[in-house]
C-alpha atoms as a PDB file:
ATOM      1  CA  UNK A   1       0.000   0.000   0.000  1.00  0.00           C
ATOM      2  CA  UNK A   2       2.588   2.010   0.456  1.00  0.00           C
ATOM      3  CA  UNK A   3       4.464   1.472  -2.560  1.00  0.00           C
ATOM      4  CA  UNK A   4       1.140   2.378  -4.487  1.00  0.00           C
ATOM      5  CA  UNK A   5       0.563   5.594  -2.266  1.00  0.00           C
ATOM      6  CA  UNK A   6       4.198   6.802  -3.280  1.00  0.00           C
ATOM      7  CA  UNK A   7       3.518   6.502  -7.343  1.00  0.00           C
ATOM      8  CA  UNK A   8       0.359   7.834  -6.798  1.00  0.00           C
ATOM      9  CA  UNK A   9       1.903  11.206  -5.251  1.00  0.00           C
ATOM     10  CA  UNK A  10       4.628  10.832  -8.149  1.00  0.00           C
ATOM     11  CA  UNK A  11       2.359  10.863 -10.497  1.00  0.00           C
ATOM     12  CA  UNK A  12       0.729  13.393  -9.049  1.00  0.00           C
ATOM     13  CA  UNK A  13       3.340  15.501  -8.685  1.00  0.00           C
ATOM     14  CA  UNK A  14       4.627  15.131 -12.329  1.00  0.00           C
ATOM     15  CA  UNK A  15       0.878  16.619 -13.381  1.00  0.00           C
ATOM     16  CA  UNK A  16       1.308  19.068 -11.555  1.00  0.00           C
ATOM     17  CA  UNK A  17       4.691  20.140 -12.642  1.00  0.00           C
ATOM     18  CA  UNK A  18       3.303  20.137 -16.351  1.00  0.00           C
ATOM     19  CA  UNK A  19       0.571  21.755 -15.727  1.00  0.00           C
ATOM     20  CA  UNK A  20       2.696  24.431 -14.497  1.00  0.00           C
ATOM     21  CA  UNK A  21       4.794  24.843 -17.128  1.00  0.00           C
ATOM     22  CA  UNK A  22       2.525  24.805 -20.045  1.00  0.00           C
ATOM     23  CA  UNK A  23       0.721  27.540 -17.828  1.00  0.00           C
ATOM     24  CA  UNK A  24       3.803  29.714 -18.009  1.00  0.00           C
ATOM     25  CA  UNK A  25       3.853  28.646 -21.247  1.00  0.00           C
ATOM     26  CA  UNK A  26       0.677  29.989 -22.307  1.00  0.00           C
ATOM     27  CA  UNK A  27       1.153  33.063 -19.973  1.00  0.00           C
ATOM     28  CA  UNK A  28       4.515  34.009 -21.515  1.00  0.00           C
ATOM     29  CA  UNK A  29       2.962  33.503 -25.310  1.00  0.00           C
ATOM     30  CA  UNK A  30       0.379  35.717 -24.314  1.00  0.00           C
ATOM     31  CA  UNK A  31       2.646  38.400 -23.037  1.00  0.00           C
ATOM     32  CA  UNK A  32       4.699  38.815 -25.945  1.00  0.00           C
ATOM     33  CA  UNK A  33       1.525  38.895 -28.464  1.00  0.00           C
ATOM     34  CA  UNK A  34       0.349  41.879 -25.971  1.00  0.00           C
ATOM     35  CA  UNK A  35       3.809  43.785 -26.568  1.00  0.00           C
ATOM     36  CA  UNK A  36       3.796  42.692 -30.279  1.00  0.00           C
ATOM     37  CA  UNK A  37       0.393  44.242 -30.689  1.00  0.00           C
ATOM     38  CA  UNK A  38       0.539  46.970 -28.764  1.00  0.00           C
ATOM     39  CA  UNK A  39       4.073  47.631 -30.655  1.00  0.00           C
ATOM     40  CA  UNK A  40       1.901  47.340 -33.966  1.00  0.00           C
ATOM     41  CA  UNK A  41      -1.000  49.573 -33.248  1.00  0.00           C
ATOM     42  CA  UNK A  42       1.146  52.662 -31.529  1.00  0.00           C
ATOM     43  CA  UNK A  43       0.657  55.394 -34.188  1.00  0.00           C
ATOM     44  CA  UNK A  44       3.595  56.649 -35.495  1.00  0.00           C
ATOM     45  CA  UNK A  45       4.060  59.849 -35.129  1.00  0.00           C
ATOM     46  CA  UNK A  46       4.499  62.805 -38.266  1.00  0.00           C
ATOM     47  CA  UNK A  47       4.869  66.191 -37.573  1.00  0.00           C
ATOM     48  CA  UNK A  48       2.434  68.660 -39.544  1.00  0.00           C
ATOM     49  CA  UNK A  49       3.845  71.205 -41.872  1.00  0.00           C
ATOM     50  CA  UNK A  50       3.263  75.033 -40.664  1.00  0.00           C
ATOM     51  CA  UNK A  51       1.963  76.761 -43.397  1.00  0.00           C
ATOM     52  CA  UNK A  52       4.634  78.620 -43.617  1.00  0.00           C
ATOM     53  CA  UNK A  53       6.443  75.997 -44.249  1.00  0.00           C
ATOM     54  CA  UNK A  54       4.251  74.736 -47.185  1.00  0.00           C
ATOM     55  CA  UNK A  55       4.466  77.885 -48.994  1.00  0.00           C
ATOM     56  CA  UNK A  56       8.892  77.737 -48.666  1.00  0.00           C
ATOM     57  CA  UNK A  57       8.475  74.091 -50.238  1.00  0.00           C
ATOM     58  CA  UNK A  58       5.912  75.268 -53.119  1.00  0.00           C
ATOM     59  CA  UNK A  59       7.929  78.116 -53.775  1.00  0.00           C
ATOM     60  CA  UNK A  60      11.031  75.954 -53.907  1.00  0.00           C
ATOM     61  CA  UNK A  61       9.406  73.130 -56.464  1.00  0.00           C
ATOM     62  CA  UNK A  62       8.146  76.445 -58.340  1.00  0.00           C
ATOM     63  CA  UNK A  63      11.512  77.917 -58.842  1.00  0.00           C
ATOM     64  CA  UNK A  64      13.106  74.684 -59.547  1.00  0.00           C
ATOM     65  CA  UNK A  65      10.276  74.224 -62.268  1.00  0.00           C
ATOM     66  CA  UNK A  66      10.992  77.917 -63.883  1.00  0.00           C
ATOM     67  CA  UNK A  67      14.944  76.945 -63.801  1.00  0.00           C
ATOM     68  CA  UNK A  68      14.104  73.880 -66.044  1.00  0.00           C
ATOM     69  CA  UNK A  69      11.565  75.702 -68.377  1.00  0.00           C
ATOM     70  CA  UNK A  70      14.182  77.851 -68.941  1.00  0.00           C
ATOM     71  CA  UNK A  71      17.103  75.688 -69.645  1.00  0.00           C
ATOM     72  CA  UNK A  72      15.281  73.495 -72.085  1.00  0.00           C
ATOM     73  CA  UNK A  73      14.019  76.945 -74.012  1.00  0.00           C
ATOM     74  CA  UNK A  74      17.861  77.827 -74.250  1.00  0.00           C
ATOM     75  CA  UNK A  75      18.134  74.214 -75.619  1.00  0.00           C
ATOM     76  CA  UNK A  76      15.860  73.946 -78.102  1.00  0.00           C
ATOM     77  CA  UNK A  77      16.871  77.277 -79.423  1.00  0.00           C
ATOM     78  CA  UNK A  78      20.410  76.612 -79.500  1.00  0.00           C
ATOM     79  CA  UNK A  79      19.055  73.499 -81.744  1.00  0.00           C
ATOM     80  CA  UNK A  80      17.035  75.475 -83.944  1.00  0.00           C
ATOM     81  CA  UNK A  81      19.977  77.785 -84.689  1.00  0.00           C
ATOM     82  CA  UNK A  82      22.315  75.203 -85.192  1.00  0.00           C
ATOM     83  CA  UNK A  83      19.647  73.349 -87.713  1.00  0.00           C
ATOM     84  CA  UNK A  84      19.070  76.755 -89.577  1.00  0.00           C
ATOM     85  CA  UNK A  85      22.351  77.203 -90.265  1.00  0.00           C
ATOM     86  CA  UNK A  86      23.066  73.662 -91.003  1.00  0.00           C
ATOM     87  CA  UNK A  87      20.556  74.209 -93.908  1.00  0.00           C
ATOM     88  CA  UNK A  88      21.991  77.201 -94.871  1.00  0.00           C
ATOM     89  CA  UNK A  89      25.536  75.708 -95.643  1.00  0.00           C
ATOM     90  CA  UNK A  90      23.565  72.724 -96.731  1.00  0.00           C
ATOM     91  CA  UNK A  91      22.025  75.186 -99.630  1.00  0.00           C
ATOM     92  CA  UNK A  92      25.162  77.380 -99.750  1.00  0.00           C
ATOM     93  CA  UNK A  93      27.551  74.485-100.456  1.00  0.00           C
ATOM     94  CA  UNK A  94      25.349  71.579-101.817  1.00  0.00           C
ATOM     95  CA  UNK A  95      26.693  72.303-105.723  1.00  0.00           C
ATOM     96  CA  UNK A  96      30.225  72.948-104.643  1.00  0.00           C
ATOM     97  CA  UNK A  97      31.349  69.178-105.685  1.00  0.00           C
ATOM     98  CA  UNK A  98      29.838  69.610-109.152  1.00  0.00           C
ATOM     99  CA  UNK A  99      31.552  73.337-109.552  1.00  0.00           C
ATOM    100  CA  UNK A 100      34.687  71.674-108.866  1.00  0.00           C
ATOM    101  CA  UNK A 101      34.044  69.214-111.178  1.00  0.00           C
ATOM    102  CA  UNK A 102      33.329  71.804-113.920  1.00  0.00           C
ATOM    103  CA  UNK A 103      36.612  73.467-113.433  1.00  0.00           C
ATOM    104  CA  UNK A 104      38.377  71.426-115.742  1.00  0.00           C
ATOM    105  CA  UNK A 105      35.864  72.171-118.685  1.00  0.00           C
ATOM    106  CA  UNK A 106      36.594  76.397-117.953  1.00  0.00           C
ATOM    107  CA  UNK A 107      40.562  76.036-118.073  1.00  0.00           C
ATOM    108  CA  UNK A 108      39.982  73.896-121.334  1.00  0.00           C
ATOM    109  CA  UNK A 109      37.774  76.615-122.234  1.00  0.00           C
ATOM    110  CA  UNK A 110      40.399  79.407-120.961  1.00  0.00           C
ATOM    111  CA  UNK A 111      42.847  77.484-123.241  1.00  0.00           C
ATOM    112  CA  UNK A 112      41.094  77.559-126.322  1.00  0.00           C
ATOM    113  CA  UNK A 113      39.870  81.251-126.871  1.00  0.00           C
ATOM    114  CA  UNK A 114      44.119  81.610-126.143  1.00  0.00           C
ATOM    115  CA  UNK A 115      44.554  79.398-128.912  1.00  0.00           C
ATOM    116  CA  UNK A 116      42.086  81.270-131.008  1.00  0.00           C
ATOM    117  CA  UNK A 117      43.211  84.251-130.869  1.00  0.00           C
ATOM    118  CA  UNK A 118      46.719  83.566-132.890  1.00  0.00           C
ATOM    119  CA  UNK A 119      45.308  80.365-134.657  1.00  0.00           C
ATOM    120  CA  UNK A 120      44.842  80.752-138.275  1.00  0.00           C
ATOM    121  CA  UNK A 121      43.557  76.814-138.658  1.00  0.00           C
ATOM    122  CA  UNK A 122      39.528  77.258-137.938  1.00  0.00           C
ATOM    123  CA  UNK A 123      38.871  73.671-137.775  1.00  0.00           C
ATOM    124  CA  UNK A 124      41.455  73.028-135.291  1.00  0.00           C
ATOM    125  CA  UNK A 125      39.534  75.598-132.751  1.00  0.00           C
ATOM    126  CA  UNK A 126      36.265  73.981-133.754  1.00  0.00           C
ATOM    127  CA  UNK A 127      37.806  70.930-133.196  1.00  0.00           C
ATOM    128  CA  UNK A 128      39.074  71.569-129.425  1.00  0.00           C
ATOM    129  CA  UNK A 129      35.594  72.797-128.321  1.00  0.00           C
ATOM    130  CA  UNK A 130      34.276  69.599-129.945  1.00  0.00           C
ATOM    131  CA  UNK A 131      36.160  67.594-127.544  1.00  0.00           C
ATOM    132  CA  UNK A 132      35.740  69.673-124.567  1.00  0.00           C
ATOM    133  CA  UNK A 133      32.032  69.727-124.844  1.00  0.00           C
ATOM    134  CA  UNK A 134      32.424  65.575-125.234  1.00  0.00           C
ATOM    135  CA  UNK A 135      33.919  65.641-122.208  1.00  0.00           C
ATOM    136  CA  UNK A 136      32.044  67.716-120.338  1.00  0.00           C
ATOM    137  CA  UNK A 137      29.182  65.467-121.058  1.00  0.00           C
ATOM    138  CA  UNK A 138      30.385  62.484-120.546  1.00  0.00           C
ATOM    139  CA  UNK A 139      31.501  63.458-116.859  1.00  0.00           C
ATOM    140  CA  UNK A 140      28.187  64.833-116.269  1.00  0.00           C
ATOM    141  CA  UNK A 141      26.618  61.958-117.645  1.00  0.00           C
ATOM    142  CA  UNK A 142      28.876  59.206-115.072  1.00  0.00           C
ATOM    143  CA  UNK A 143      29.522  61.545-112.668  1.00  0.00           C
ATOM    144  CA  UNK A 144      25.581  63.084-112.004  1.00  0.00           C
ATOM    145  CA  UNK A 145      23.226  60.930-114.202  1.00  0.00           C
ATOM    146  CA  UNK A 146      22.293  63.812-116.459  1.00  0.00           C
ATOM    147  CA  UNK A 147      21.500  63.012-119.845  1.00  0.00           C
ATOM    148  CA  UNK A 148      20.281  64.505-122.816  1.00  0.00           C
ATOM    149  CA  UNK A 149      17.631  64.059-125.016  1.00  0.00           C
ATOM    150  CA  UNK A 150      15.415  64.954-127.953  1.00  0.00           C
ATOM    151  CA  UNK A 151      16.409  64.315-131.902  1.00  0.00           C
ATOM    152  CA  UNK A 152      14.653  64.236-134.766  1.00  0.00           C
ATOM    153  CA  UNK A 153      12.521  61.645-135.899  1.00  0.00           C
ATOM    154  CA  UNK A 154      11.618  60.580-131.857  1.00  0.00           C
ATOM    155  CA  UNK A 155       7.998  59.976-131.479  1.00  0.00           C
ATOM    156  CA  UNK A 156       6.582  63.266-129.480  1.00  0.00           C
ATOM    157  CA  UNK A 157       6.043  62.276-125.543  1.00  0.00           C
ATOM    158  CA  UNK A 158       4.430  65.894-123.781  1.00  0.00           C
ATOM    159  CA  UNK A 159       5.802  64.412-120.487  1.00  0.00           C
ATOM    160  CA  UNK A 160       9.102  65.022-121.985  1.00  0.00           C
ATOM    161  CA  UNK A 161       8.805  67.536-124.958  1.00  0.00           C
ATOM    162  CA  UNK A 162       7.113  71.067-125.301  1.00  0.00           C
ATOM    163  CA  UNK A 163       5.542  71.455-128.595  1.00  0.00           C
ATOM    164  CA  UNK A 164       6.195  75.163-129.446  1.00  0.00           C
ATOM    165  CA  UNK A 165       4.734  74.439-133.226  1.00  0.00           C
ATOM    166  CA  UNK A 166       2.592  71.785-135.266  1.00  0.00           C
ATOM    167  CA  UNK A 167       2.693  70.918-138.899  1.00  0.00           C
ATOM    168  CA  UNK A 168       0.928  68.233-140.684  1.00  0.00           C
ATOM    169  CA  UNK A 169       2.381  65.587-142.695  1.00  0.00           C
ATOM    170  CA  UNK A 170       0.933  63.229-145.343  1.00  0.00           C
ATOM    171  CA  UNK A 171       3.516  60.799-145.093  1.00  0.00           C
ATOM    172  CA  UNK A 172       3.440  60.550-140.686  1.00  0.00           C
ATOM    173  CA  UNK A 173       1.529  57.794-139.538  1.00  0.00           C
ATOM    174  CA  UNK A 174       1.747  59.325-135.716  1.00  0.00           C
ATOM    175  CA  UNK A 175       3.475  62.606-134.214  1.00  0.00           C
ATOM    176  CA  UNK A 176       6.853  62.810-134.113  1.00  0.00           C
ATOM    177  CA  UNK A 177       9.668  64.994-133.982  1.00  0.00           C
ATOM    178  CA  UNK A 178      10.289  67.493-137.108  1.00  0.00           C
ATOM    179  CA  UNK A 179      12.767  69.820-135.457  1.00  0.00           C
ATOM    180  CA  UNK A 180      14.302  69.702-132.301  1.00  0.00           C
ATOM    181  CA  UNK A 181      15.051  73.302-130.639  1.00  0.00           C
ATOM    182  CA  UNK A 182      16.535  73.004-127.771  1.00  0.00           C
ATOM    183  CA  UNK A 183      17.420  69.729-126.275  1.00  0.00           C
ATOM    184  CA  UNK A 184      15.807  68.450-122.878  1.00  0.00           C
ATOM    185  CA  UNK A 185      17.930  67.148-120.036  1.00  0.00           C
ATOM    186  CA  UNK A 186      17.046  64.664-117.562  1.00  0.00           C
ATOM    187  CA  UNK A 187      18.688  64.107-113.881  1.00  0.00           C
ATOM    188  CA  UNK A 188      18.813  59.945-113.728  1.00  0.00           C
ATOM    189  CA  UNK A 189      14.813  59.500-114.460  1.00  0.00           C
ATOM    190  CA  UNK A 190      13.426  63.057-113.598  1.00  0.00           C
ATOM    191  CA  UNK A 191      12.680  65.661-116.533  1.00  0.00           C
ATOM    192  CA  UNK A 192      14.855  69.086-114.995  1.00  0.00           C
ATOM    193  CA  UNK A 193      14.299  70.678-118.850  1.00  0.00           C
ATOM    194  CA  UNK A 194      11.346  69.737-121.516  1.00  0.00           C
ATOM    195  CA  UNK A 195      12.777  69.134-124.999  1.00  0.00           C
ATOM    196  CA  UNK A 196      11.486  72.350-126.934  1.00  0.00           C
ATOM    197  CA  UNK A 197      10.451  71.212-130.515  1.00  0.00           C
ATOM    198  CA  UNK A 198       8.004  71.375-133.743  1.00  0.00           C
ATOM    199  CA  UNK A 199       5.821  68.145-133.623  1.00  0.00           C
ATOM    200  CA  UNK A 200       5.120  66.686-137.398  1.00  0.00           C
ATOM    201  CA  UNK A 201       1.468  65.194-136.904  1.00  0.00           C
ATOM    202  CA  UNK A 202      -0.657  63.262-139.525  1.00  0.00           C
ATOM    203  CA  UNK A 203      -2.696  64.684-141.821  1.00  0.00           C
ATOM    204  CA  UNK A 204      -6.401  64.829-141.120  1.00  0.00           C
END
């Protein structure tokens, strides 16, 4: 009996001792979610602008605003300048390679009316022109793309030629070209001078 009564206070006692730890268990748990929420819900505190105060940082953001406004006007008219004048030497300059180019033909040119001036040979003058004006076209021609056109005998096109004069024709079976005036040019597939010419047309 008295082996029994001594496990029986044992046990006993070993309740006890866990019911008194998961007590301060659940009393310790408890505790900290108190702190943690009364950590969570304490407002945070922001101090209020004076108005004075307000109107320093509006007047601030204002003047910083007018600074930038300003700047990027001085910007974009510094661009537009440099664009205008850009377009300016653009328009100034843009035929200065083919100029060059047409130096050669004016010494040739220079050359010639020396030569004709003592030359007693007119064919030989004739001659020289002959080839400068060959050459001339032919650099124009590989160089720039500009061609002529226009010769007798072409059928008439009025994209291409300006009819200053009609005459009728028994013999034309459709309008051509009786007499070329002055010759059109074109710059690689654009018309920059109509072909100026009498147009033979059938006879009605």
């Amino acid at each position: 009996m008295a082996e029994e009564k001594t496990e029986n206070q044992t046990e006993e006692n070993t309740t006890s001792q866990e019911e008194t730890a998961d007590s301060q268990t659940a009393e310790s748990t408890e505790a900290a979610a108190e702190s943690d929420s009364s950590k969570g819900t304490e407002p945070e505190e922001k101090k209020e602008q004076t108005p004075e105060e307000r109107i320093a940082a509006l007047e601030k953001e204002n003047a910083d605003l007018k600074d930038q406004l300003l700047r990027r006007a001085a910007d974009f008219d510094n661009y537009r300048k440099r664009m205008m004048k850009e377009k300016q030497d653009t328009y100034d300059y843009a035929n200065a390679g083919l100029l060059g180019d047409l130096l050669d033909s004016l010494d040739n040119f220079d050359r010639t009316i020396d030569a004709a001036k003592d030359a007693k040979d007119a064919k030989a003058i004739a001659d020289g022109i002959k080839m400068i004006n060959k050459n001339l076209v032919k650099m124009l021609e590989d160089k720039y793309g500009l061609t002529g056109y226009g010769k007798e005998g072409d059928e008439f096109n009025p994209d291409e030629h300006e009819a200053i004069g009609r005459m009728e024709d028994e013999k034309a079976k459709k309008e051509t070209l009786a007499q070329v005036y002055l010759k059109g040019y074109k710059l690689k597939d654009k018309v920059i001078r109509h072909a100026k010419v009498m147009v033979k047309v059938p006879k009605a």
